[in-house]
Protein backbone atom coordinates (compact mmCIF):
# COMPACT_ATOMS: atom_id res chain seq x y z
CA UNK A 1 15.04 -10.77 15.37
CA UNK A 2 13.94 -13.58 13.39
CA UNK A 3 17.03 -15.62 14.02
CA UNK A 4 16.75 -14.77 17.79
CA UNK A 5 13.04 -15.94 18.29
CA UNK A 6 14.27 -19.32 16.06
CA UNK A 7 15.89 -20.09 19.56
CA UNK A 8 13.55 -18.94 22.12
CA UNK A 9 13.09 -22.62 23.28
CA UNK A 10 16.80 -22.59 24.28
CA UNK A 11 17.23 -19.44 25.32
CA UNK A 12 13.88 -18.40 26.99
CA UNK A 13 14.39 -21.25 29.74
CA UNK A 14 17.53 -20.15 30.57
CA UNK A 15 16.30 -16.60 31.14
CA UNK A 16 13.60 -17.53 33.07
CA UNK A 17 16.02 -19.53 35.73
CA UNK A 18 18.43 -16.52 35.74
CA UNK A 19 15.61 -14.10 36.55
CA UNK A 20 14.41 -16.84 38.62
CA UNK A 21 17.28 -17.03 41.08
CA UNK A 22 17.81 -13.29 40.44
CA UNK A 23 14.83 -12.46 42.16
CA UNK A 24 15.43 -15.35 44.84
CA UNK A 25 18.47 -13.52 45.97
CA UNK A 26 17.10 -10.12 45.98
CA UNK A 27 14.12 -10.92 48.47
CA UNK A 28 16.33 -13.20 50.36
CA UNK A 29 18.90 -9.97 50.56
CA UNK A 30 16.44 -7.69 50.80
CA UNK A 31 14.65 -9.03 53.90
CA UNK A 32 17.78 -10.71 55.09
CA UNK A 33 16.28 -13.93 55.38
CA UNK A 34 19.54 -16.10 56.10
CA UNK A 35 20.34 -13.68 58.80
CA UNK A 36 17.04 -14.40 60.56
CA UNK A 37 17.21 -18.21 59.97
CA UNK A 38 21.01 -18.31 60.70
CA UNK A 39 20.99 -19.76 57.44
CA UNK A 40 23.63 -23.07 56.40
CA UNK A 41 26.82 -23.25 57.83
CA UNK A 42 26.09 -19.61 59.92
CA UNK A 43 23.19 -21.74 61.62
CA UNK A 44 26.01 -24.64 62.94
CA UNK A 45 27.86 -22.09 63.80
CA UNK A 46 25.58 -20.59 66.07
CA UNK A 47 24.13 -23.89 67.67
CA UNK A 48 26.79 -26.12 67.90
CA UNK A 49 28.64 -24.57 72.09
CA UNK A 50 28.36 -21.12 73.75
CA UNK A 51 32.21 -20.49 73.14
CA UNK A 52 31.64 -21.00 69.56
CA UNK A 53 31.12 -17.03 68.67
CA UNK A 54 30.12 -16.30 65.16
CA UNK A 55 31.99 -12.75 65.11
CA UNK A 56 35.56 -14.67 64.37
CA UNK A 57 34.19 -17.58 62.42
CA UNK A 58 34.17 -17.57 58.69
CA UNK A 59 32.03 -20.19 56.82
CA UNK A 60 33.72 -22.64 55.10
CA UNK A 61 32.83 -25.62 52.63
CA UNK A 62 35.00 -28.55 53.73
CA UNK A 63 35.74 -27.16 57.27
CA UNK A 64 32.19 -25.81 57.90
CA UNK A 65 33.74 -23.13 59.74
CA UNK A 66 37.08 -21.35 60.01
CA UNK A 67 38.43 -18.76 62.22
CA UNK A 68 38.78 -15.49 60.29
CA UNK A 69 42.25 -14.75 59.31
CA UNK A 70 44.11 -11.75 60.69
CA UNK A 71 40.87 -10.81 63.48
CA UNK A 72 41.49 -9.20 66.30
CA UNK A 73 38.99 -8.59 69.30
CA UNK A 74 40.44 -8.51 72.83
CA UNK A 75 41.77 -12.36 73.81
CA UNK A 76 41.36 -13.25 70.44
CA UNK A 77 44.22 -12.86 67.96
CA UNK A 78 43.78 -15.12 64.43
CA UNK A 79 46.97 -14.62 62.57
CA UNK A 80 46.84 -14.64 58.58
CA UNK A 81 46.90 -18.72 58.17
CA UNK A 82 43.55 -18.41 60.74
CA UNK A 83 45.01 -19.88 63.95
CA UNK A 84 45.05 -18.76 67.48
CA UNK A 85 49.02 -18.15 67.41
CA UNK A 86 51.99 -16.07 66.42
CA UNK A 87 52.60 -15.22 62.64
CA UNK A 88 54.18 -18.80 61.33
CA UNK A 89 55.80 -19.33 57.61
CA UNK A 90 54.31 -22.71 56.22
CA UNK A 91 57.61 -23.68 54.76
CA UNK A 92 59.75 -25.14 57.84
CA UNK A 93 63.48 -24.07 58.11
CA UNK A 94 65.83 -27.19 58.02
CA UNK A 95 66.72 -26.80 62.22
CA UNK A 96 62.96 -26.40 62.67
CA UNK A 97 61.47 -29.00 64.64
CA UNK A 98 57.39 -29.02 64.55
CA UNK A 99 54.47 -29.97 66.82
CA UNK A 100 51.02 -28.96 65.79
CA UNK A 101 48.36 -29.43 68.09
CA UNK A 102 44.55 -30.38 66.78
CA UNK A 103 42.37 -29.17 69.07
CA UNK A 104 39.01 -27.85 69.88
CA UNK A 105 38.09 -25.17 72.21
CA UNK A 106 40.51 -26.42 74.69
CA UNK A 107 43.14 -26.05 72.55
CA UNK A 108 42.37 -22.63 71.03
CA UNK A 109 42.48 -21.37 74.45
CA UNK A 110 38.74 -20.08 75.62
CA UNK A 111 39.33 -17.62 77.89
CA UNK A 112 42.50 -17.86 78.72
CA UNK A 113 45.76 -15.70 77.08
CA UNK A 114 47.73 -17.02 74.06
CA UNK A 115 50.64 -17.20 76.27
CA UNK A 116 49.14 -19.27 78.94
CA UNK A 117 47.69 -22.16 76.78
CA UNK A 118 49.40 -25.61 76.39
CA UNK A 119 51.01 -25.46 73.24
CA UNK A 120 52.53 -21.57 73.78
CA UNK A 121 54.24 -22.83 77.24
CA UNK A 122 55.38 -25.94 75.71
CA UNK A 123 57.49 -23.95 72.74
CA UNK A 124 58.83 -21.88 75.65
CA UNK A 125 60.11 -24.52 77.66
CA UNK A 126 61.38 -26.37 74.91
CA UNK A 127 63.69 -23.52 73.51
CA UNK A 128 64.80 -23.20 76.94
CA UNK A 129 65.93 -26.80 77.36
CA UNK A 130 66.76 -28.04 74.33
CA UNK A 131 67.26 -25.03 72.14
CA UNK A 132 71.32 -25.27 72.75
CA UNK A 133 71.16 -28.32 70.53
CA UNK A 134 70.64 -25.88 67.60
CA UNK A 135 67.24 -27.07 67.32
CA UNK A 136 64.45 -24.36 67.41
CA UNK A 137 60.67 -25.72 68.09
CA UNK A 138 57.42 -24.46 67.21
CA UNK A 139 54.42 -25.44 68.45
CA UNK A 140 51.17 -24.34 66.28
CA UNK A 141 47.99 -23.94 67.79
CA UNK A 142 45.77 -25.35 65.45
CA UNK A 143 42.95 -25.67 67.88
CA UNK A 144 39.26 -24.45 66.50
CA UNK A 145 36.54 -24.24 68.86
CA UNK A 146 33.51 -26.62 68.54
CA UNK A 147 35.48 -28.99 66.49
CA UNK A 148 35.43 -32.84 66.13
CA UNK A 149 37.31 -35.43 65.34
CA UNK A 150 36.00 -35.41 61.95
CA UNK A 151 37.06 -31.73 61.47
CA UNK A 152 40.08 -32.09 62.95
CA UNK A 153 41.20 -34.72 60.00
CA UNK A 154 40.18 -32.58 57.55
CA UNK A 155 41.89 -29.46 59.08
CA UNK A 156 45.03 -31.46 58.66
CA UNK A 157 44.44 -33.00 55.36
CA UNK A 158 43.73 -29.68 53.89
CA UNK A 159 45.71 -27.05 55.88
CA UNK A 160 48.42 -29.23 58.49
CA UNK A 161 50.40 -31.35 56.65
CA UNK A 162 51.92 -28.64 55.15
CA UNK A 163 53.73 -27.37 57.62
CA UNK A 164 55.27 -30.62 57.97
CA UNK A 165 55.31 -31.42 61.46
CA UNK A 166 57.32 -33.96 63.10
CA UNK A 167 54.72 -34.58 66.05
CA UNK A 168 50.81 -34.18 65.59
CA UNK A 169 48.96 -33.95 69.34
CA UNK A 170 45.34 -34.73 69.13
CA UNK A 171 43.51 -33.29 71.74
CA UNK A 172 39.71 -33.37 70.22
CA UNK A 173 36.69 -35.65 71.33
CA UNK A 174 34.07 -33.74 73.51
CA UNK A 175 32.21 -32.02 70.82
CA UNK A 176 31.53 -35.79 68.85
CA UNK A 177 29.19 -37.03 71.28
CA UNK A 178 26.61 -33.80 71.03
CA UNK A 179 23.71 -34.37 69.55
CA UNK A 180 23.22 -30.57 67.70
CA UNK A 181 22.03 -31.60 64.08
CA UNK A 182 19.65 -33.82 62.53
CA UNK A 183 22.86 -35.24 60.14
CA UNK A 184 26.23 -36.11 61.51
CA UNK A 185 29.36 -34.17 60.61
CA UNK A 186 30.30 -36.17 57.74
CA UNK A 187 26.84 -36.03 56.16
CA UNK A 188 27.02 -32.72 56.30
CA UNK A 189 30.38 -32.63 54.61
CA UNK A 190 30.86 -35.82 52.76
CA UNK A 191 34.68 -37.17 52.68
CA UNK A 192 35.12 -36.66 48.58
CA UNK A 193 34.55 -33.10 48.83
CA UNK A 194 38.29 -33.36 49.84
CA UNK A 195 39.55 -34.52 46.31
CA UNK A 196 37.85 -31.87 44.51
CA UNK A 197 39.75 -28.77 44.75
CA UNK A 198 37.40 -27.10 42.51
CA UNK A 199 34.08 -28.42 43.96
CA UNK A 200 35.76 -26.75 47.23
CA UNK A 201 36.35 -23.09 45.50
CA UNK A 202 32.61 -23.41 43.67
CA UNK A 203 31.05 -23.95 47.37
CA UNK A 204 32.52 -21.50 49.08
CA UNK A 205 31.67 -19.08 45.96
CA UNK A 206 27.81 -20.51 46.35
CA UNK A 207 28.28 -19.52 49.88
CA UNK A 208 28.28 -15.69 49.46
CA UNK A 209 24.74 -16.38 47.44
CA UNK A 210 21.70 -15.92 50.01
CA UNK A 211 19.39 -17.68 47.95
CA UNK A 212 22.15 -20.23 47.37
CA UNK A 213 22.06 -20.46 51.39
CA UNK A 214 18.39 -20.83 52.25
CA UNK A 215 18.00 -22.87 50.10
CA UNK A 216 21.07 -25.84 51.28
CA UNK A 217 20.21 -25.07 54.68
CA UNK A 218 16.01 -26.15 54.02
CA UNK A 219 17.64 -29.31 52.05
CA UNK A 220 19.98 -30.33 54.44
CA UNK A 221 17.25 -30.08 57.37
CA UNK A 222 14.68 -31.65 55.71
CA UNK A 223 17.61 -34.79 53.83
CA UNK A 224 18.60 -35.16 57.74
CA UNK A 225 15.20 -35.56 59.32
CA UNK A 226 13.81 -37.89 56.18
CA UNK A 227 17.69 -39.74 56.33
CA UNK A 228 17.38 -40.75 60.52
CA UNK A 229 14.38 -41.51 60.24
CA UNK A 230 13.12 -40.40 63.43
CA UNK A 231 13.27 -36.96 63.30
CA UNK A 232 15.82 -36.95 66.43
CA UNK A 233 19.11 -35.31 66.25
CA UNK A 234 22.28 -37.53 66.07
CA UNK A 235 25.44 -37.78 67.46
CA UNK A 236 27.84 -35.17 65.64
CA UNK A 237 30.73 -38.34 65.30
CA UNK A 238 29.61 -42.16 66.03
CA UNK A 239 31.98 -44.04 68.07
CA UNK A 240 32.95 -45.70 64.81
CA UNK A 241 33.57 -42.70 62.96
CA UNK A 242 35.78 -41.63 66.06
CA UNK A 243 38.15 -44.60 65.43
CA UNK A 244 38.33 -44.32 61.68
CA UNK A 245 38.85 -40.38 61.85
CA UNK A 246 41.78 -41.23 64.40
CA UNK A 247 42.84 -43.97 62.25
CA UNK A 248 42.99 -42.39 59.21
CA UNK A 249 44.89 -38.94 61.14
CA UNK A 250 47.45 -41.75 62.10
CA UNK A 251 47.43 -42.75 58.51
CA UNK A 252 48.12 -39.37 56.99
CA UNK A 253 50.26 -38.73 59.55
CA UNK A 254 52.75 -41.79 59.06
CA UNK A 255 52.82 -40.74 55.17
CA UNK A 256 54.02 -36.96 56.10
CA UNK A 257 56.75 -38.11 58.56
CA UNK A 258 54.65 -37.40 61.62
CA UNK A 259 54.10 -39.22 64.73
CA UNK A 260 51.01 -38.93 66.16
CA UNK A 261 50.24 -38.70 69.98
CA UNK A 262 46.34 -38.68 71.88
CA UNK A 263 45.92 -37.05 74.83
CA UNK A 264 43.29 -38.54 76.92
CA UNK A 265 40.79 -35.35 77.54
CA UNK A 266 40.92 -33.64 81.00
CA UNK A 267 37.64 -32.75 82.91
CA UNK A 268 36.60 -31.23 86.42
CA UNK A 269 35.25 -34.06 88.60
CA UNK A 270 33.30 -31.88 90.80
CA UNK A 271 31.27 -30.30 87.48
CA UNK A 272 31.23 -33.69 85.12
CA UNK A 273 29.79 -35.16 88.63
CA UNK A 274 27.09 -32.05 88.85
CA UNK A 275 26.25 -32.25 85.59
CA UNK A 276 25.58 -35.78 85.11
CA UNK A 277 27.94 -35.60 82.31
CA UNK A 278 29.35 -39.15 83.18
CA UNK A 279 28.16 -40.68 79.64
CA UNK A 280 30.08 -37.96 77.53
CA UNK A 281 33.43 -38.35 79.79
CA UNK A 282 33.18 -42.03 79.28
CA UNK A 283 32.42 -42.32 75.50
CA UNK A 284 35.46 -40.35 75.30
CA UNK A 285 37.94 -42.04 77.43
CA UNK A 286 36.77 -45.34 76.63
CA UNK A 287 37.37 -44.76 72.91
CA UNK A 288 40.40 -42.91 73.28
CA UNK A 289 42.12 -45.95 75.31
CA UNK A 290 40.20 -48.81 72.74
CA UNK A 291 41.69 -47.54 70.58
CA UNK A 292 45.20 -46.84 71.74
CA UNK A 293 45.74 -49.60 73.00
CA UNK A 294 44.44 -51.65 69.92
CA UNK A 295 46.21 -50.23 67.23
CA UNK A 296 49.62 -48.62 69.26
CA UNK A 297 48.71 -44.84 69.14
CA UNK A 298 50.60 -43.34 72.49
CA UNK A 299 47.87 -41.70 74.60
CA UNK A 300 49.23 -39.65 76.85
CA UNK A 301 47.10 -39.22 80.34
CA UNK A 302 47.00 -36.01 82.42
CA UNK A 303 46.20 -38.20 86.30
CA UNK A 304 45.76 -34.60 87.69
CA UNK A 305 43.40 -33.44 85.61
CA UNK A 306 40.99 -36.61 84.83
CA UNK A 307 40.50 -39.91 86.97
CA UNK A 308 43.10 -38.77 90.19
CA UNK A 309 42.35 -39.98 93.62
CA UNK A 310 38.79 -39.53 95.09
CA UNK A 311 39.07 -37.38 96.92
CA UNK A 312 40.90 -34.55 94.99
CA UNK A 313 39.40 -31.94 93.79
CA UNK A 314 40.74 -30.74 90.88
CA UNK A 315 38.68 -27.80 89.86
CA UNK A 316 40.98 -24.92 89.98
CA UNK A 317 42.47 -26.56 87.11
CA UNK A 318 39.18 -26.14 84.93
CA UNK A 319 37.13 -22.52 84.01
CA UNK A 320 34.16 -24.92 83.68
CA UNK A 321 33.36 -28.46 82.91
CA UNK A 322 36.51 -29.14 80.08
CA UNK A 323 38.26 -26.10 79.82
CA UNK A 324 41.43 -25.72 81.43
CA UNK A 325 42.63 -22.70 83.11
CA UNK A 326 45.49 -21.33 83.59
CA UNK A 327 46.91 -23.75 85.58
CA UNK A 328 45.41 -25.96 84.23
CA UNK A 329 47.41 -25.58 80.97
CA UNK A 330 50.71 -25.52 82.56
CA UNK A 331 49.78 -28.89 83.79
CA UNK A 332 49.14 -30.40 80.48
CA UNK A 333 52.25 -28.55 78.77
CA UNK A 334 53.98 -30.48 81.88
CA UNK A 335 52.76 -33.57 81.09
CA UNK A 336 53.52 -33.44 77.50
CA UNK A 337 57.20 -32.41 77.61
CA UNK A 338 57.80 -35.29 80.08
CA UNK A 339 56.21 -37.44 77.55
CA UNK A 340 58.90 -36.27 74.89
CA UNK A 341 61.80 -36.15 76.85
CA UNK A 342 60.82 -39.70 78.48
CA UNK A 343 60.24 -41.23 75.14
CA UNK A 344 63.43 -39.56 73.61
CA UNK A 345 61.22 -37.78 70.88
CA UNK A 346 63.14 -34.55 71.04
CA UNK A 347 66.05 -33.70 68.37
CA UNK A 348 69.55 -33.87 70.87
CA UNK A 349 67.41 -36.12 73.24
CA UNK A 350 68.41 -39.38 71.60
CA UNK A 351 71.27 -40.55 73.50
């Protein structure tokens, strides 16, 4: 007893933090106050777009969501890798060829069947056409609703290069001009947290702690008010974040062997008009083309479905402002196999 009390200065403070937090996370479980304050990444989820539902996103540390692997509610089918798409392997057969398609809600289909997206039409046709070169093609909906650009990277840097796709089609840009959060994307999720695979394991771990939760989500409030100084929220991606997440996606992609293609981001004229949504459309666009045309990234443009003549409506293409419908889907999986098979970047389509 003697020799235990010898060491009460050591030993006492640590008890009285454990006991500390212990109690912390039993009245914070108790009186489920994260669920009532939509607590860290649970609160993003909830306040970032109305198509963003909570019930198939998992929190996640570097991502700061996830769609939950293997869930299945009506429309929405995650297989066990936690995409919208058909079971996949992640190791690619030697006659494979690979597209994977970073996305946002767009891509991941809202509303619309798995079979009638972009990306599910376009590995149709292609087997079709081209498959009696011996080549079979996948295309992998990698599309996550209410992402940005900035998510996008890291979805590839920590989940899509290793599927090792030949062609990477970036389809993401809406969701960076929203203002939603007192801190932008990457100050919520810093770049480094990347390069620590452990850091990574211990947040999502932290995650499952209540107390753990209240308590990042009151921090990262109050650090993004006191950062911006004027207690406004910020855009979720600057226009110069924008580039350099595109830039550095081209970067990663050129050291996996992929070639990376833009597609400039349809919209319905008659609701973007409505709407007064002019600014967002243009902040877009405007990038997208900079920044193509700067620094040679193919962008590929959809006429129908985005600038057209005046006087077409295009709306049947759209469910609402940016998502495409059916039809609307078929147009862009048009657009983009004419883009391959014009540019010869098919396997058998060389000659």
């Amino acid at each position: 007893m003697r020799g235990i009390m010898r060491y009460y200065k050591i030993w006492l403070p640590l008890l009285s933090i454990v006991l500390f937090f212990g109690l912390a996370e039993l009245i914070c479980r108790s009186f489920a106050l994260t669920d009532k304050l939509n607590a860290d990444f649970k609160f993003y989820i909830h306040n970032v777009d109305d198509d963003l539902e909570e019930t198939f996103m998992a929190e996640d540390a570097s991502l700061m969501w996830f769609p939950r692997p293997n869930y299945r509610n009506g429309l929405i089918n995650i297989n066990s890798q936690g995409f919208r798409d058909k079971e996949r392997t992640v190791k690619k057969d030697g006659n494979v060829f690979r597209i994977l398609c970073l996305g946002d809600s767009s891509t991941f289909g809202w509303s619309v069947r798995l079979e009638e997206t972009y990306h599910a039409l376009l590995e149709e046709k292609l087997n079709k056409e081209y498959g009696r070169s011996g080549a079979r093609f996948e295309v992998i909906n990698a599309g996550v609703t209410g992402y940005t650009s900035y998510q996008g990277l890291r979805l590839y840097k920590q989940k899509g290069y290793r599927y090792k796709p030949d062609i990477v089609i970036f389809y993401l840009g809406i969701n960076d001009s929203q203002k939603k959060f007192y801190l932008s994307d990457k100050q919520i999720i810093p770049d480094n947290i990347l390069s620590n695979s452990n850091a990574d394991i211990k947040n999502n771990l932290l995650l499952k702690l209540s107390s753990y939760r209240l308590l990042r989500k009151v921090i990262v409030n109050i650090s993004g008010m006191i950062r911006n100084n004027t207690g406004e929220k910020v855009q979720r991606v600057s226009s110069e974040d924008f580039k350099n997440n595109i830039l550095e996606l081209n970067r990663s992609c050129r050291k996996n062997g992929s070639r990376l293609l833009l597609i400039s981001i349809p919209f319905n004229k008659k609701e973007i008009d409505r709407l007064n949504l002019n600014a967002e459309a243009a902040f877009v666009l405007n990038e997208l083309e900079n920044i193509s045309k700067t620094y040679n990234i193919p962008l590929i443009y959809i006429p129908e479905m985005s600038t057209g003549a005046p006087f077409v409506d295009n709306s049947q293409l759209f469910l609402d402002v940016w998502h495409p419908s059916p039809a609307g889907h078929r147009i862009i999986m048009e657009r983009l196999y004419e883009y391959l098979v014009n540019y010869k970047l098919l396997p058998g389509n060389h000659t």
